[in-house]
PDB file of N, CA and C in Angstrom:
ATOM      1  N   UNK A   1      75.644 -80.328 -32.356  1.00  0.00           N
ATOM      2  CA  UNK A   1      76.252 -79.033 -32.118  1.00  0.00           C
ATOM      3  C   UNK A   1      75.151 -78.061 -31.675  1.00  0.00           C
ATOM      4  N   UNK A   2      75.815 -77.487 -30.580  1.00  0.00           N
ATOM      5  CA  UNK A   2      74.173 -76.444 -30.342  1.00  0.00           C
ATOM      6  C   UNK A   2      75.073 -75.012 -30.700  1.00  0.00           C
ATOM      7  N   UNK A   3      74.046 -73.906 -30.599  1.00  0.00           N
ATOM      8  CA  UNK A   3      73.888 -73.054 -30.852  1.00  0.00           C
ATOM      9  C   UNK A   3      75.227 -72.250 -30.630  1.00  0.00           C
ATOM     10  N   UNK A   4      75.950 -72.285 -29.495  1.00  0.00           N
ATOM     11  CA  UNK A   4      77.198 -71.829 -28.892  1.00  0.00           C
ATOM     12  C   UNK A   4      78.656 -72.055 -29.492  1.00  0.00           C
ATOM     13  N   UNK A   5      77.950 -73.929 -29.699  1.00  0.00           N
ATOM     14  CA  UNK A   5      79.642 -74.093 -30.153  1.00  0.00           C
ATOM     15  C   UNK A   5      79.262 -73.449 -31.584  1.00  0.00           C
ATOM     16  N   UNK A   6      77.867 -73.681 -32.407  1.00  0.00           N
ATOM     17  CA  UNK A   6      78.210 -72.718 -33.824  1.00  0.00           C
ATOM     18  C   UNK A   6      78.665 -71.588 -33.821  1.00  0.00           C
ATOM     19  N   UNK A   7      78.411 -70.948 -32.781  1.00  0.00           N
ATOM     20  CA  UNK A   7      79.019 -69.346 -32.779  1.00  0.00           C
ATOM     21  C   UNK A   7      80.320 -69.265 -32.783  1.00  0.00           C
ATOM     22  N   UNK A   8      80.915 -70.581 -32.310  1.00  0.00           N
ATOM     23  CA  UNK A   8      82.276 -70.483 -32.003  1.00  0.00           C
ATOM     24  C   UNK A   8      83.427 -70.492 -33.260  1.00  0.00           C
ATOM     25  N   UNK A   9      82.283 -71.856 -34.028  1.00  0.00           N
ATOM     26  CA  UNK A   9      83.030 -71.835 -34.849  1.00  0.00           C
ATOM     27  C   UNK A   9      82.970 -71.140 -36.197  1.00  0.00           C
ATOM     28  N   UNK A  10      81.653 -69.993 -36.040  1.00  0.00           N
ATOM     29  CA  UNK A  10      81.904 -68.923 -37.090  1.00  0.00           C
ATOM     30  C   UNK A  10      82.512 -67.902 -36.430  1.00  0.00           C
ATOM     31  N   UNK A  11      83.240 -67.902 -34.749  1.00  0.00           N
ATOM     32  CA  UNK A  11      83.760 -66.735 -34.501  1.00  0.00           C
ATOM     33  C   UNK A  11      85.439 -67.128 -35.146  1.00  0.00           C
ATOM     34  N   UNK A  12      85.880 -68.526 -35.142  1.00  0.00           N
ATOM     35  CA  UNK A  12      87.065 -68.781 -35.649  1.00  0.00           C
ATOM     36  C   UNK A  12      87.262 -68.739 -36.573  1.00  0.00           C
ATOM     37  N   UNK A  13      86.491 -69.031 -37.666  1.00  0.00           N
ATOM     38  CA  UNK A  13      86.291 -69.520 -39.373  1.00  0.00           C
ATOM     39  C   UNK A  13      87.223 -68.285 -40.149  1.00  0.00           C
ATOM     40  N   UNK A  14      88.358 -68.688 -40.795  1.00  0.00           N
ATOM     41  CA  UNK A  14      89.132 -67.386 -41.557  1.00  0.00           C
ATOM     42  C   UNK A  14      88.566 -67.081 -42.788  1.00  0.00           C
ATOM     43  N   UNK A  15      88.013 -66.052 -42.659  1.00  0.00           N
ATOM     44  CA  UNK A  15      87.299 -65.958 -44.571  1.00  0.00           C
ATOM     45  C   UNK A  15      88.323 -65.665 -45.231  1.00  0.00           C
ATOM     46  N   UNK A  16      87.870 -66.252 -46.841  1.00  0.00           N
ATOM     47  CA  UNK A  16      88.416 -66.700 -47.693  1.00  0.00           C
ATOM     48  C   UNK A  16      88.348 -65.075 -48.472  1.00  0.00           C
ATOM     49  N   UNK A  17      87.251 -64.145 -48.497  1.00  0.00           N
ATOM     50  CA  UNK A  17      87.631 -62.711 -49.343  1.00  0.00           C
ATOM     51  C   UNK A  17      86.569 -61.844 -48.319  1.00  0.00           C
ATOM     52  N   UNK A  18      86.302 -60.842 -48.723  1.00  0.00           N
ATOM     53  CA  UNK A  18      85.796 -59.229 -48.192  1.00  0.00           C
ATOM     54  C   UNK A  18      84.494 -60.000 -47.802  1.00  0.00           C
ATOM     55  N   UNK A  19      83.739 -60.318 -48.899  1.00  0.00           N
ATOM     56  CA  UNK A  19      81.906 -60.697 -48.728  1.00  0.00           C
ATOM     57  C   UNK A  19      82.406 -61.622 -47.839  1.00  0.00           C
ATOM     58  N   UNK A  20      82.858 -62.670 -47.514  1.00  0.00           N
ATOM     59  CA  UNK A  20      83.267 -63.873 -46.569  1.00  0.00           C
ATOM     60  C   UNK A  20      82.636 -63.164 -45.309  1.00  0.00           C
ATOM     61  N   UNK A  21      83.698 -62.402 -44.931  1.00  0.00           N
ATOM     62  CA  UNK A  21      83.904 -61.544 -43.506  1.00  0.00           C
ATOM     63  C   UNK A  21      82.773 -60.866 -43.237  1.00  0.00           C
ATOM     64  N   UNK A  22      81.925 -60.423 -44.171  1.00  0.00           N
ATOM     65  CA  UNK A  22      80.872 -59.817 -44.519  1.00  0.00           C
ATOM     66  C   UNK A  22      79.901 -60.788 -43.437  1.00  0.00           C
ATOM     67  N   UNK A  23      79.884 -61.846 -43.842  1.00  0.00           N
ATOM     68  CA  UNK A  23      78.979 -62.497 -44.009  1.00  0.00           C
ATOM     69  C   UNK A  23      78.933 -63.420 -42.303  1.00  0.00           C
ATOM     70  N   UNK A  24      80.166 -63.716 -42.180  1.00  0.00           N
ATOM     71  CA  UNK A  24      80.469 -63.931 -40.676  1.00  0.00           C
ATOM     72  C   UNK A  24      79.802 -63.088 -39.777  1.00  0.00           C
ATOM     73  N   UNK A  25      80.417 -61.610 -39.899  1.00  0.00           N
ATOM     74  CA  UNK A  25      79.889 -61.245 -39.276  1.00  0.00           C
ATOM     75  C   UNK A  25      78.473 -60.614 -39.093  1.00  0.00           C
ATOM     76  N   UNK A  26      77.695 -60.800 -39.938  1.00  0.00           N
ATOM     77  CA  UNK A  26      76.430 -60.765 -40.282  1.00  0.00           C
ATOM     78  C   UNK A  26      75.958 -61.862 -39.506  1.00  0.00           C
ATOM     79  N   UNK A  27      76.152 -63.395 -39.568  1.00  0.00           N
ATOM     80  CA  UNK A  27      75.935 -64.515 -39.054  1.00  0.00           C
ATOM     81  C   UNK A  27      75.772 -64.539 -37.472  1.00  0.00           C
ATOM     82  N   UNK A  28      77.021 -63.941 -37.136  1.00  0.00           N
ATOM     83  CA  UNK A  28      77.490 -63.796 -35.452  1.00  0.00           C
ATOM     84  C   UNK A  28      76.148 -62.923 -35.114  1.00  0.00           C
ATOM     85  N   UNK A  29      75.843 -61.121 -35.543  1.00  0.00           N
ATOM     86  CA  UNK A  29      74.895 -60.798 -34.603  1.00  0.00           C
ATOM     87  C   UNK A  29      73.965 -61.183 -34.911  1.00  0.00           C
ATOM     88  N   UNK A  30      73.770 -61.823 -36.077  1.00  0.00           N
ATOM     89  CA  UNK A  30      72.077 -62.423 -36.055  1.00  0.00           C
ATOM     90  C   UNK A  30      71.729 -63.528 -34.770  1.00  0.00           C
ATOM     91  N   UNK A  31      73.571 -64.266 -34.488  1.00  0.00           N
ATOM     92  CA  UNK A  31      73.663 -65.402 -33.299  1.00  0.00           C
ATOM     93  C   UNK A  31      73.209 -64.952 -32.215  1.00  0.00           C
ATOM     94  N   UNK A  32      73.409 -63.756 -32.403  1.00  0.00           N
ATOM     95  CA  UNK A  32      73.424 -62.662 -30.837  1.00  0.00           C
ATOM     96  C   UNK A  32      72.047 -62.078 -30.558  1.00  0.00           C
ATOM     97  N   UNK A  33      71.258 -61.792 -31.742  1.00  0.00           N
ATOM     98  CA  UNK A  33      70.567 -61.091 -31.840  1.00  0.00           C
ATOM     99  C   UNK A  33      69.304 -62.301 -31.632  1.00  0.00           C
ATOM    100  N   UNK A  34      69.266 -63.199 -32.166  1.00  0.00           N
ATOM    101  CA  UNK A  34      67.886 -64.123 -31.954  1.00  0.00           C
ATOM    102  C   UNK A  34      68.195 -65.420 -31.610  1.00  0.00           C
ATOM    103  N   UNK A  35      67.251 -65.764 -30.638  1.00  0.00           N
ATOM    104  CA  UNK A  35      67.386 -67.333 -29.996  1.00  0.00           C
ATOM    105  C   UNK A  35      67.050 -68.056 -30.617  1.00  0.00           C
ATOM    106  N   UNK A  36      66.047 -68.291 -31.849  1.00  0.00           N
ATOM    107  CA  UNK A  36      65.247 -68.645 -32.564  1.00  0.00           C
ATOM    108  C   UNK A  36      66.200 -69.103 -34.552  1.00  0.00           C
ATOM    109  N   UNK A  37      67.298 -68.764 -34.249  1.00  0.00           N
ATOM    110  CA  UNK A  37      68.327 -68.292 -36.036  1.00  0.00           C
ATOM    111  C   UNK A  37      68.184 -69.784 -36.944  1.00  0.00           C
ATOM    112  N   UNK A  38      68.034 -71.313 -36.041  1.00  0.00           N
ATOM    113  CA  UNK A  38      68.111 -71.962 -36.392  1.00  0.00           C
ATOM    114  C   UNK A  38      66.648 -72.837 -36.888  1.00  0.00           C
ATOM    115  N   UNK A  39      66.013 -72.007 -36.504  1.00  0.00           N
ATOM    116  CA  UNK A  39      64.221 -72.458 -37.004  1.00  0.00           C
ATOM    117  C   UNK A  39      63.758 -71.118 -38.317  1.00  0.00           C
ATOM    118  N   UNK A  40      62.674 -72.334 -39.056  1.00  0.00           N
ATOM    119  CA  UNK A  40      62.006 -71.280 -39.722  1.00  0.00           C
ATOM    120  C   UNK A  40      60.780 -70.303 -39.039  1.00  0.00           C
ATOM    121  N   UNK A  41      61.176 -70.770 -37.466  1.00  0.00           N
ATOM    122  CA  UNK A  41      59.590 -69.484 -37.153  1.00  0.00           C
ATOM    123  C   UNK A  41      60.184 -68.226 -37.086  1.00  0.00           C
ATOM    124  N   UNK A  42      61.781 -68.014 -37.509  1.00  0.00           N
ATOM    125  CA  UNK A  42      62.025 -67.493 -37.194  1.00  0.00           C
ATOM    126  C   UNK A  42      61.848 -66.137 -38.742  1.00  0.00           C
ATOM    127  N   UNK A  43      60.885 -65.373 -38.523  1.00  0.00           N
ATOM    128  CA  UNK A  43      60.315 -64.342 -40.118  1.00  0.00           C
ATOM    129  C   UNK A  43      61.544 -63.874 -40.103  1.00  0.00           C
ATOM    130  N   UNK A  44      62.716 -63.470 -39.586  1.00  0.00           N
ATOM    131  CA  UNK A  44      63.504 -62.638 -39.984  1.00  0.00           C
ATOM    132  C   UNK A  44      64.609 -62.859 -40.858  1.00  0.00           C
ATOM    133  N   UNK A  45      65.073 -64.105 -40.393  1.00  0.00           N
ATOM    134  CA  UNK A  45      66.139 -64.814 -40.557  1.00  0.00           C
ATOM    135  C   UNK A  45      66.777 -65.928 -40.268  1.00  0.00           C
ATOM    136  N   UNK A  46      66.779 -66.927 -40.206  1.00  0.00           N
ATOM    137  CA  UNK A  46      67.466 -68.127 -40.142  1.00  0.00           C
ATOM    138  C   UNK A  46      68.722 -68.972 -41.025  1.00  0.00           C
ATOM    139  N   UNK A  47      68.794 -69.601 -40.096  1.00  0.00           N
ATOM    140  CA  UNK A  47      70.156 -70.667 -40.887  1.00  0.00           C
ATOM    141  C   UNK A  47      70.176 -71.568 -41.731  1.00  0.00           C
ATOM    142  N   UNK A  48      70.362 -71.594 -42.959  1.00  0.00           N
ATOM    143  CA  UNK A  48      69.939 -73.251 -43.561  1.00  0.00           C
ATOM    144  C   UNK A  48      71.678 -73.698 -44.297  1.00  0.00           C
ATOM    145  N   UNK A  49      71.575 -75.071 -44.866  1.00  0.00           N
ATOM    146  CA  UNK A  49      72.632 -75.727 -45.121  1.00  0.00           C
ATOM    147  C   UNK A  49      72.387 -76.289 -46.369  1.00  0.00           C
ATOM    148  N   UNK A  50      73.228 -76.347 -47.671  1.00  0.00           N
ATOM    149  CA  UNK A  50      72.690 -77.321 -48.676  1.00  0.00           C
ATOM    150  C   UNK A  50      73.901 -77.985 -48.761  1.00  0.00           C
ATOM    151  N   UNK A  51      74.161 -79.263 -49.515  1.00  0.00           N
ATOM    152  CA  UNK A  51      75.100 -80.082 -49.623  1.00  0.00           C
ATOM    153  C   UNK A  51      74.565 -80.384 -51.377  1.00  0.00           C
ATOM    154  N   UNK A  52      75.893 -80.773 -51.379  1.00  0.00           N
ATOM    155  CA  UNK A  52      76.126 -81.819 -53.120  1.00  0.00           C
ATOM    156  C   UNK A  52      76.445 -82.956 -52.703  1.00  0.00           C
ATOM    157  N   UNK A  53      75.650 -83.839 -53.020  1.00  0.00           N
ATOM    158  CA  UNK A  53      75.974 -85.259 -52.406  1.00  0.00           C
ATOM    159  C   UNK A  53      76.144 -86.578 -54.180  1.00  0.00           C
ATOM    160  N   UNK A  54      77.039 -86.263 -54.152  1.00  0.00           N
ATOM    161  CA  UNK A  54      77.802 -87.149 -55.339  1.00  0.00           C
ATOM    162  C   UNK A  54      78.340 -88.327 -54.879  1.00  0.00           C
ATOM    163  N   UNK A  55      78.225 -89.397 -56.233  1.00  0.00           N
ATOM    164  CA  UNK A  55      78.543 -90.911 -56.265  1.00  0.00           C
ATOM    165  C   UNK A  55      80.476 -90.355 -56.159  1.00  0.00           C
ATOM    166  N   UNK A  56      80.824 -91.768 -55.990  1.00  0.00           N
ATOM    167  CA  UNK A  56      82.832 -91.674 -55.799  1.00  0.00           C
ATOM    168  C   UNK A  56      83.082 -91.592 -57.447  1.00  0.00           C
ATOM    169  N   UNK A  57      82.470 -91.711 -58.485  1.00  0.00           N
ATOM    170  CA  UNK A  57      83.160 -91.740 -59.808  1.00  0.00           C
ATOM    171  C   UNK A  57      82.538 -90.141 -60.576  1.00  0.00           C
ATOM    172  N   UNK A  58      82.021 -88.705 -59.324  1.00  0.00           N
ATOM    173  CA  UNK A  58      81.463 -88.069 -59.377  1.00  0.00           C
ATOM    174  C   UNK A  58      81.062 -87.341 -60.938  1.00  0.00           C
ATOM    175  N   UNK A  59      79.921 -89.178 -61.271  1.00  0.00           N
ATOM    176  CA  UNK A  59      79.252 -88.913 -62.375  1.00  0.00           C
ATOM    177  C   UNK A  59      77.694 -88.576 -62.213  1.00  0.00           C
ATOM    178  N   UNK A  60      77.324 -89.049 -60.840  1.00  0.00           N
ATOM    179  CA  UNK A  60      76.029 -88.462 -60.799  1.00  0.00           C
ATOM    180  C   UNK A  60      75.989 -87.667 -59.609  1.00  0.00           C
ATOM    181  N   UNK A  61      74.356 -86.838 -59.472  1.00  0.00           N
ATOM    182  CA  UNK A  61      74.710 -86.372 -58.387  1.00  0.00           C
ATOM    183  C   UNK A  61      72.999 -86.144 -57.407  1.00  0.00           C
ATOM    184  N   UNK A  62      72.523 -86.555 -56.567  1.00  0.00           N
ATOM    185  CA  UNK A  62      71.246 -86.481 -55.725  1.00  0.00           C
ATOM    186  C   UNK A  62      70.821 -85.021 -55.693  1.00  0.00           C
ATOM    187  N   UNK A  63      69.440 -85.195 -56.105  1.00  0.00           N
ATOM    188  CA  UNK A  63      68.951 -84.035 -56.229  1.00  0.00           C
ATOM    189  C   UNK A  63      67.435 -84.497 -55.925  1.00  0.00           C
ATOM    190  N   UNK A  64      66.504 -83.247 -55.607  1.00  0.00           N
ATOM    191  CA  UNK A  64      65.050 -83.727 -54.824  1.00  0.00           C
ATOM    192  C   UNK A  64      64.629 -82.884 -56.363  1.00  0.00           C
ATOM    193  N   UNK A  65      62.820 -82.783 -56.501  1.00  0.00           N
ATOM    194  CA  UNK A  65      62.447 -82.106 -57.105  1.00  0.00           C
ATOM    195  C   UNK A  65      61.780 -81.524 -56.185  1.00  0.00           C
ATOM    196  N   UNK A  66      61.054 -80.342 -56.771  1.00  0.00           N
ATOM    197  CA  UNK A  66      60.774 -79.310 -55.481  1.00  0.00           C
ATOM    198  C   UNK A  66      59.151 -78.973 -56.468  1.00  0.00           C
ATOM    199  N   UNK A  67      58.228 -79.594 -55.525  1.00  0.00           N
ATOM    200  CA  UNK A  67      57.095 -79.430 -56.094  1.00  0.00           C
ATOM    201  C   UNK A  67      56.230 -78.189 -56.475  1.00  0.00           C
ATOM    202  N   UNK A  68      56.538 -77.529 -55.549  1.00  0.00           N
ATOM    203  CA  UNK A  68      56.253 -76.055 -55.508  1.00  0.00           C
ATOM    204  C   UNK A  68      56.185 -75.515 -56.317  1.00  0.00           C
ATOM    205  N   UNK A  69      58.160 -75.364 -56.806  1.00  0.00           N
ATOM    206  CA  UNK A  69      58.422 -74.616 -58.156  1.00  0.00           C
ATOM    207  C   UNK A  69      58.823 -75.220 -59.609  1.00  0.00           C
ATOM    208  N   UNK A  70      58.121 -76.723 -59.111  1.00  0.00           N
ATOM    209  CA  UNK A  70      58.327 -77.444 -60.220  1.00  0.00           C
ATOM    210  C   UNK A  70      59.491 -77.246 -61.093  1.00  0.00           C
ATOM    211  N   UNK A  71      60.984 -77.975 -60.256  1.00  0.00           N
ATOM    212  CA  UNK A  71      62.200 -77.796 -60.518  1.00  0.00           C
ATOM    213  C   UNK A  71      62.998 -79.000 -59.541  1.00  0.00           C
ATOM    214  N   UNK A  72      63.888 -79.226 -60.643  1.00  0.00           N
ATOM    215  CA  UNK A  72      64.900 -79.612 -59.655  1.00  0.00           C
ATOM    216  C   UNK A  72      66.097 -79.113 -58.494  1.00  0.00           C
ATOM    217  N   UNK A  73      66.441 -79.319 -57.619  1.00  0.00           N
ATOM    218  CA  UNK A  73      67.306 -78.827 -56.496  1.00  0.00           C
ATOM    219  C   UNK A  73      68.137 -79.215 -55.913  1.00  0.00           C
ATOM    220  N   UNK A  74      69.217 -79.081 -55.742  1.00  0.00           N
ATOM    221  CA  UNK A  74      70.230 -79.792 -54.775  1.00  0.00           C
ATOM    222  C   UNK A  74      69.323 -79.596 -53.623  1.00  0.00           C
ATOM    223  N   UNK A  75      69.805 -80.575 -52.518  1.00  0.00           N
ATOM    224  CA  UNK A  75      69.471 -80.828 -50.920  1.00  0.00           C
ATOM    225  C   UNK A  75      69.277 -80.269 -49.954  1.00  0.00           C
ATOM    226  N   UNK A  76      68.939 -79.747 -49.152  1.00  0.00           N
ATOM    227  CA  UNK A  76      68.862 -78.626 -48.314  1.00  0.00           C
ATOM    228  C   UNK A  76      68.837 -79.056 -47.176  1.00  0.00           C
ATOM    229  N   UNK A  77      69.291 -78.771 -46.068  1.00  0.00           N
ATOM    230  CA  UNK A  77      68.580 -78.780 -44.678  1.00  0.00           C
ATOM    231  C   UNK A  77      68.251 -77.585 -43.968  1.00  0.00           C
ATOM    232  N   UNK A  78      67.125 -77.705 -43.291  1.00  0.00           N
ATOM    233  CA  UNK A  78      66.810 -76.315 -43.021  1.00  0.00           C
ATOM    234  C   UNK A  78      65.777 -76.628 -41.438  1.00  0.00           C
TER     235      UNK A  78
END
């Protein structure tokens, strides 16, 4: 997915309450505003994604440790 069709599909996305809409449209001019939204060079602001990635009998669940802050974390992509 590049950059366009994401715009597209946070220009369609129906939020779910007030902050939702908030947040869309926060998303959109940042889309508008920098070529760069989907990298971290970007100092201002960028996009990231985390997931919960659970077994089918959702008794366990994947998690990294994060050396840094010496903690555990759900997944991230960024």
């Amino acid at each position: 997915m590049d950059l366009k069709d994401l715009r597209k599909k946070i220009k369609e996305y129906k939020p779910y309450n007030e902050q939702e809409e908030k947040d869309r449209l926060l998303m959109l001019k940042y889309i508008d505003t920098f070529d760069n939204i989907l990298v971290r060079e970007n100092e201002f602001a960028h996009f990231t994604a985390s997931i919960w990635a659970v077994n089918p009998e959702k008794t366990k669940v994947l998690m990294a440790y994060h050396n840094i802050y010496q903690s555990w974390a759900w997944t991230r992509w960024s």
